[in-house]
C-alpha atoms as a PDB file:
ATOM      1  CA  UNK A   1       0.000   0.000   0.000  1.00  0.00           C
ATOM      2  CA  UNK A   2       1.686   3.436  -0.962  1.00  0.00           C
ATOM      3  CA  UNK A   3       2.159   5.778   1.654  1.00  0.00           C
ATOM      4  CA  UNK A   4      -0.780   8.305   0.040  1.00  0.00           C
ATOM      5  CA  UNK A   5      -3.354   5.339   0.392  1.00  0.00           C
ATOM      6  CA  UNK A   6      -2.041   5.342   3.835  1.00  0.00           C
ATOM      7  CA  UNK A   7      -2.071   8.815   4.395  1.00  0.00           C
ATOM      8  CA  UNK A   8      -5.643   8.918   3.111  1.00  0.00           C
ATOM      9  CA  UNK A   9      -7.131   5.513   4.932  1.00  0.00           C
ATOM     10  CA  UNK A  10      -5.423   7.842   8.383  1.00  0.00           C
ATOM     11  CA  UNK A  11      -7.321  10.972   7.272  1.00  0.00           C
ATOM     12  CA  UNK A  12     -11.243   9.425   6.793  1.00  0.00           C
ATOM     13  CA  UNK A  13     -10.381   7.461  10.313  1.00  0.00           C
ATOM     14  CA  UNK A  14      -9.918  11.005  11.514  1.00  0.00           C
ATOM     15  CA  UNK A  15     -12.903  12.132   9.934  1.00  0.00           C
ATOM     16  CA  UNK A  16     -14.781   9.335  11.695  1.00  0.00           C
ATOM     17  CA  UNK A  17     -13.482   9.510  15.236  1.00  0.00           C
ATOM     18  CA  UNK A  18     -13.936  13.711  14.867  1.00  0.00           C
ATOM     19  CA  UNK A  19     -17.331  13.316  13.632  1.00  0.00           C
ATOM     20  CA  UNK A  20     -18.853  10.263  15.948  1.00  0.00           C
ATOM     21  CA  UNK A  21     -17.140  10.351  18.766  1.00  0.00           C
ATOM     22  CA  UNK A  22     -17.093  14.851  19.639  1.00  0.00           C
ATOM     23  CA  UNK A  23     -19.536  16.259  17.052  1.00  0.00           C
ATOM     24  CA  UNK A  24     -22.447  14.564  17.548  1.00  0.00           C
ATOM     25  CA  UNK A  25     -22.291  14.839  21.207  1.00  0.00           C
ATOM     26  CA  UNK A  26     -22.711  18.685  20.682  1.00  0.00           C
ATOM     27  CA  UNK A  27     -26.336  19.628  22.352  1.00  0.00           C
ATOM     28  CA  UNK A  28     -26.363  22.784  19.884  1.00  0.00           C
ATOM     29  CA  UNK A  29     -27.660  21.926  16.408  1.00  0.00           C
ATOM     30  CA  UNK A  30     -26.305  24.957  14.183  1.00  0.00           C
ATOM     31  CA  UNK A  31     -22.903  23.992  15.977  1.00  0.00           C
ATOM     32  CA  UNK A  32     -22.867  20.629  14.529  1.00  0.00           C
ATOM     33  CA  UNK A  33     -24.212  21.189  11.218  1.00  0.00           C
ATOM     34  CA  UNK A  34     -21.183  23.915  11.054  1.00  0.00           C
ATOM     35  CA  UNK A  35     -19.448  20.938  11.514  1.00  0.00           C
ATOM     36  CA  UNK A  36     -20.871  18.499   8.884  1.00  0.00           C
ATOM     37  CA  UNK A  37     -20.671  21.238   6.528  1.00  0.00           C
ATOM     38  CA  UNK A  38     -17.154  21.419   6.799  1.00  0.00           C
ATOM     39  CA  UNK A  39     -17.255  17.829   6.514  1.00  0.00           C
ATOM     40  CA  UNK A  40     -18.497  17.949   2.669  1.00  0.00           C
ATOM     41  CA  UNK A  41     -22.133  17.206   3.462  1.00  0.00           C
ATOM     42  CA  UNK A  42     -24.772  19.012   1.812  1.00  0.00           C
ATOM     43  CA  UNK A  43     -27.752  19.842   4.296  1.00  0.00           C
ATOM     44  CA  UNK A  44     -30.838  21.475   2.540  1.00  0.00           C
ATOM     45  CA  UNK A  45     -32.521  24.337   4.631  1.00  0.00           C
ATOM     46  CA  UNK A  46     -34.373  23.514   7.993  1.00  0.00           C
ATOM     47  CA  UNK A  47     -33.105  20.104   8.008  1.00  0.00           C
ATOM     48  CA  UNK A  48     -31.445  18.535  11.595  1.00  0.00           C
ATOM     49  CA  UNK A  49     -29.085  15.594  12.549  1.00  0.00           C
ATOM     50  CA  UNK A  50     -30.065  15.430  15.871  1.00  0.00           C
ATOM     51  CA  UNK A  51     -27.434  13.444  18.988  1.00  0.00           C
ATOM     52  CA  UNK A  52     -25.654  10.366  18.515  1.00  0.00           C
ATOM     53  CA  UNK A  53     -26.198   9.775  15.323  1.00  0.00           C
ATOM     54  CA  UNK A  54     -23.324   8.037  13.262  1.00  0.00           C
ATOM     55  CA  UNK A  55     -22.088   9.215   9.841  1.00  0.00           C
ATOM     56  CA  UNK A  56     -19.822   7.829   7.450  1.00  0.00           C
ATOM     57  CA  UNK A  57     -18.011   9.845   4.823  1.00  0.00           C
ATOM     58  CA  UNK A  58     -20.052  12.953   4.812  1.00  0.00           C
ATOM     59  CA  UNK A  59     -18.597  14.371   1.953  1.00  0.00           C
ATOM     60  CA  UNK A  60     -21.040  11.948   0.056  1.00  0.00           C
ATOM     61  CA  UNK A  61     -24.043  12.373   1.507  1.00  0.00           C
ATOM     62  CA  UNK A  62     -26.649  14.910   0.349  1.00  0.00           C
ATOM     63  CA  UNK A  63     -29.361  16.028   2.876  1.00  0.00           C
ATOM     64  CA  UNK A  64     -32.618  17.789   1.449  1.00  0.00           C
ATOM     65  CA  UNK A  65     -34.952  20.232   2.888  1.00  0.00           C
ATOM     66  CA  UNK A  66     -37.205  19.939   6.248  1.00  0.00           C
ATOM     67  CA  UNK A  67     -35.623  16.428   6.628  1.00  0.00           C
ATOM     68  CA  UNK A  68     -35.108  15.149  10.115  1.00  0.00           C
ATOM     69  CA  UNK A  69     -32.618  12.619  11.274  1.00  0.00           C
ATOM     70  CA  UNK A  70     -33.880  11.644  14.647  1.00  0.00           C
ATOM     71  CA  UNK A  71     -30.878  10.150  17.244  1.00  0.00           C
ATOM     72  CA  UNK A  72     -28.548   7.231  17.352  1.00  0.00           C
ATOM     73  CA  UNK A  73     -29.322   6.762  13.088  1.00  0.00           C
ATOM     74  CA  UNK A  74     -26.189   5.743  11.417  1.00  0.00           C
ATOM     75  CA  UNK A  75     -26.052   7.502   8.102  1.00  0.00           C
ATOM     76  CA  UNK A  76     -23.644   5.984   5.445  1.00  0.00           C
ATOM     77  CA  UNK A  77     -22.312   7.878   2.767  1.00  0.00           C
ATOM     78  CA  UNK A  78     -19.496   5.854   1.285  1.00  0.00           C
ATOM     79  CA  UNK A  79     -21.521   4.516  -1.702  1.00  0.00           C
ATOM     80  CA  UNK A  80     -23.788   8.421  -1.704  1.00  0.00           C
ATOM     81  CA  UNK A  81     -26.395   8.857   0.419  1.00  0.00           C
ATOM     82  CA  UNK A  82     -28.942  11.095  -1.216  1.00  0.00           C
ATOM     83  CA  UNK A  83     -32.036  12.035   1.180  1.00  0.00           C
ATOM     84  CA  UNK A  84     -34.595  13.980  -0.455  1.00  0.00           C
ATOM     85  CA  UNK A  85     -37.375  16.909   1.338  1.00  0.00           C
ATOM     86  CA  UNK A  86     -39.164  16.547   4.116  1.00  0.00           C
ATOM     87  CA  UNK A  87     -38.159  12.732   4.924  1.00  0.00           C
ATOM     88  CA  UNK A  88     -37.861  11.346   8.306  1.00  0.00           C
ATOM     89  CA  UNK A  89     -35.663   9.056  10.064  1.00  0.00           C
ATOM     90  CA  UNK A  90     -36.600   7.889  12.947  1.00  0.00           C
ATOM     91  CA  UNK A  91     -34.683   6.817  16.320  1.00  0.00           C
ATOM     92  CA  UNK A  92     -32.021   3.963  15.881  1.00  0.00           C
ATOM     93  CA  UNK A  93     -32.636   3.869  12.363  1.00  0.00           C
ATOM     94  CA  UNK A  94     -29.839   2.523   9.847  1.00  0.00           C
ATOM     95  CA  UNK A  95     -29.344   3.810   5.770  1.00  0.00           C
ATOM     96  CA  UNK A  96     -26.399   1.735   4.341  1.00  0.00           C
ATOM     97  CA  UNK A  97     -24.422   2.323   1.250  1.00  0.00           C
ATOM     98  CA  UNK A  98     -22.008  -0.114   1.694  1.00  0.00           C
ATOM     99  CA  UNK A  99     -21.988  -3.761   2.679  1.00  0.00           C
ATOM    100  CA  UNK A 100     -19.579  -7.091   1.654  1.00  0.00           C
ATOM    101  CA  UNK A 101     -20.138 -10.210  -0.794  1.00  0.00           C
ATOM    102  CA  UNK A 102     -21.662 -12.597   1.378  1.00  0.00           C
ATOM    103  CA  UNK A 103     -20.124 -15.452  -1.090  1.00  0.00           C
ATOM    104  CA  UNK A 104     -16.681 -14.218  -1.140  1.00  0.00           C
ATOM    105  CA  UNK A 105     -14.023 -15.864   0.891  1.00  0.00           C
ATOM    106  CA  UNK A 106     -12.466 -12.151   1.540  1.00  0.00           C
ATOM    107  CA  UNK A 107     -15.182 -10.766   2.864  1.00  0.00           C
ATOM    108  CA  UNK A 108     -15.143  -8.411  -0.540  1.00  0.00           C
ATOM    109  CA  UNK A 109     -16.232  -4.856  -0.205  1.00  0.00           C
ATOM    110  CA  UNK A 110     -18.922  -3.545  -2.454  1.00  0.00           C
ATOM    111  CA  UNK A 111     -20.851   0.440  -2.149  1.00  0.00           C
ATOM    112  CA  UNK A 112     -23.924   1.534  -4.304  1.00  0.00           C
ATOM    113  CA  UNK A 113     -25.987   4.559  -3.821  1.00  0.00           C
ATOM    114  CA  UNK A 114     -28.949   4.748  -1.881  1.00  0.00           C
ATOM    115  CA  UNK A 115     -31.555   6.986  -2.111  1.00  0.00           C
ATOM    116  CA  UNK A 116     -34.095   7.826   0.024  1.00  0.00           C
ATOM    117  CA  UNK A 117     -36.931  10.689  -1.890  1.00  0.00           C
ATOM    118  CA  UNK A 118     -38.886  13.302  -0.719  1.00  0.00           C
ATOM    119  CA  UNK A 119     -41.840  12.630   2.087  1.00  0.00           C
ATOM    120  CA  UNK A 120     -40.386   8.859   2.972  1.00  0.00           C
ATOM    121  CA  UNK A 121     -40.275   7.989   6.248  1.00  0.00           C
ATOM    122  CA  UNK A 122     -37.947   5.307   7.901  1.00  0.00           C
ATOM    123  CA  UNK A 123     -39.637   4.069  10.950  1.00  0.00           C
ATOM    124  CA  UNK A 124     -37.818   3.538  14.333  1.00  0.00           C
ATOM    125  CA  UNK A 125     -34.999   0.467  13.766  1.00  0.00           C
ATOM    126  CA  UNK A 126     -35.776   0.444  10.213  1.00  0.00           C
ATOM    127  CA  UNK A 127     -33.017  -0.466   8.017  1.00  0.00           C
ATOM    128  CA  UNK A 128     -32.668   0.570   4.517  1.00  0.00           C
ATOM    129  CA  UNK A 129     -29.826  -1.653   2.294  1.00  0.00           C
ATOM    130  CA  UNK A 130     -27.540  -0.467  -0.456  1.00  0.00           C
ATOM    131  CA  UNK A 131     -28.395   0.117  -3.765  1.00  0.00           C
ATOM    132  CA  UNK A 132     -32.308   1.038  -2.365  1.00  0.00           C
ATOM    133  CA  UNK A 133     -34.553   3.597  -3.752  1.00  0.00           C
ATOM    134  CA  UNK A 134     -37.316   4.483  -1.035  1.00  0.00           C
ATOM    135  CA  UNK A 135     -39.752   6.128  -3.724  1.00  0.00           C
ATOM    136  CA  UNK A 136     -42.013   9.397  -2.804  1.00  0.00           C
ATOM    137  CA  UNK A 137     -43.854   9.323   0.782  1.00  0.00           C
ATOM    138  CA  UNK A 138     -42.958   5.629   1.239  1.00  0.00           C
ATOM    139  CA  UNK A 139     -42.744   4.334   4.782  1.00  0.00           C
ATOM    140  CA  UNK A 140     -41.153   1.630   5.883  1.00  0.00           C
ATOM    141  CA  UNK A 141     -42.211  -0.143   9.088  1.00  0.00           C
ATOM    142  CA  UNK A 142     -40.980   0.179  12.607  1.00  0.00           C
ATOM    143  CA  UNK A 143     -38.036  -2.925  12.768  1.00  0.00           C
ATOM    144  CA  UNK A 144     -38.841  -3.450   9.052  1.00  0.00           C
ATOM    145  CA  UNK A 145     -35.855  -4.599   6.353  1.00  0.00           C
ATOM    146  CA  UNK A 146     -35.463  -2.705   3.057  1.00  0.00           C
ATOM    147  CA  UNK A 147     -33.226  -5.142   1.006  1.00  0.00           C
ATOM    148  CA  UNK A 148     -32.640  -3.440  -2.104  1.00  0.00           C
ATOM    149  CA  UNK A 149     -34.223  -1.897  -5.425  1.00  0.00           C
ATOM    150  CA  UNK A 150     -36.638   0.559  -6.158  1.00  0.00           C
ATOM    151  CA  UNK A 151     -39.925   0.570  -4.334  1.00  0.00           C
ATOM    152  CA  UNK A 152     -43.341   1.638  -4.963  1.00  0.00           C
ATOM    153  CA  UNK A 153     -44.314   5.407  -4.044  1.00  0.00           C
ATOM    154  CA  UNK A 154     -46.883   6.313  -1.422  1.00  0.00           C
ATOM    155  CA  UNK A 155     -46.765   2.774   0.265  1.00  0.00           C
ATOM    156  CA  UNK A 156     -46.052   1.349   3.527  1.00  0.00           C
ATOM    157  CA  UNK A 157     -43.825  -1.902   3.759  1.00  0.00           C
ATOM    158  CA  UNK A 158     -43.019  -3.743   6.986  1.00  0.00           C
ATOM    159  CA  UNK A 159     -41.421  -6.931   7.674  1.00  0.00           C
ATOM    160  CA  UNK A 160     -37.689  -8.540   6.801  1.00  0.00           C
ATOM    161  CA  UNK A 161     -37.819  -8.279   3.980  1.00  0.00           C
ATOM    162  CA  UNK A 162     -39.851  -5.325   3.613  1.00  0.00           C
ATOM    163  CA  UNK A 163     -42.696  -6.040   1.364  1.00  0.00           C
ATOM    164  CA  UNK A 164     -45.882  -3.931   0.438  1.00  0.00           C
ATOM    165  CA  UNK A 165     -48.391  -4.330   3.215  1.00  0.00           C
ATOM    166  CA  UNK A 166     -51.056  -0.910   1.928  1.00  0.00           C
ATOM    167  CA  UNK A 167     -51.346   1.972   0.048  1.00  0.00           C
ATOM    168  CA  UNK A 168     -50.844   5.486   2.477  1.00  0.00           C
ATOM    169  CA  UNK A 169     -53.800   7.207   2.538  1.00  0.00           C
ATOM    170  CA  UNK A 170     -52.364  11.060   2.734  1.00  0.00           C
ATOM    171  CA  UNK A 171     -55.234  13.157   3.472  1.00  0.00           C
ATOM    172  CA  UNK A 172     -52.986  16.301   1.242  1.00  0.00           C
ATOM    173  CA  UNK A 173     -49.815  15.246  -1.199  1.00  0.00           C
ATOM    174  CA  UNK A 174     -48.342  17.847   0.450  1.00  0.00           C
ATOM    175  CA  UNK A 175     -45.779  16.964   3.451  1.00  0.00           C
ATOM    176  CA  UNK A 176     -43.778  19.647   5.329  1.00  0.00           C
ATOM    177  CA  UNK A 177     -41.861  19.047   8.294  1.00  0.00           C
ATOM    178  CA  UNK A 178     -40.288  22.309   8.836  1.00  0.00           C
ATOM    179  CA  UNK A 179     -38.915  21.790  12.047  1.00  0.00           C
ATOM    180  CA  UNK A 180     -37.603  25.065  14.457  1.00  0.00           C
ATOM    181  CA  UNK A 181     -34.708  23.658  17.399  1.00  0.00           C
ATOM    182  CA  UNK A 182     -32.107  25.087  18.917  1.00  0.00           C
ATOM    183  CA  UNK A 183     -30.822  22.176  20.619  1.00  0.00           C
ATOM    184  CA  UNK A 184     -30.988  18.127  20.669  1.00  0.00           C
END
């Protein structure tokens, strides 16, 4: 390994321990979205990352408008993470870009962009795998398993895997979750 690679593989563990282990311990939100701005990550107007949460590679992950990410969700941009308007992510929830080859011997490393669009929400312990596309003002399911692909807009899916389980009645197509904190 050249002494860049090194050099680099040193810097993002920086990142990491900088970001995870002092940042999101910060009670004051503006504070720590100073911080993930500096980071790389885009973070649309009125949109929050509250406490604890966990974030890999910032620099790829895109954050839209109104959108709240509620504590202790691990966000993970090393594949991009796009996250559209007025989504929300629940407590303890998980959005991975990045996972391994269950049939290689190695363990091999793969990332693919997720994308989660505008007016989704990710119920509490939700889990949303690489490669996903959580369509317009889908929900997925308290404890519910997103495995992959693009999913149907305006429905709710629950289980492991997640699979369709109604349509959402939404009394307006419009969602807004402006949101006005100073700290958490």
């Amino acid at each position: 390994m050249s002494l860049l690679n090194k050099i680099k593989i040193c810097l993002c563990d920086l990142d990491y321990i900088i970001l995870n282990y002092f940042v999101t311990n910060v009670p004051i939100w503006h504070i720590r979205r100073l911080f993930y701005l500096l980071h790389g990550m885009t973070l649309g107007k009125n949109s929050r990352i509250n406490m604890k949460c966990i974030i890999y590679a910032p620099w790829k992950i895109s954050v839209g408008h109104n959108t709240i990410v509620n504590e202790y969700c691990l966000l993970d941009g090393r594949g991009h993470l796009s996250i559209g308007d007025n989504v929300s992510v629940s407590m303890f929830s998980v959005i991975y870009t990045a996972s391994h080859y269950s049939w290689s011997r190695s363990f091999e490393y793969y990332t693919k962009k997720t994308v989660i669009n505008s007016g989704a929400w990710i119920g509490t312990r939700g889990i949303v795998m690489p490669g996903s596309v959580i369509a317009k003002g889908t929900i997925i399911s308290a404890n519910s398993v997103y495995c992959g692909g693009v999913s149907e807009a305006n429905k709710i899916y629950r289980g492991n895997p997640a699979v369709i389980i109604r349509n959402r009645q939404l009394e307006n197509e419009e969602i807004n979750l402006e949101n006005i904190m100073f700290f958490k």
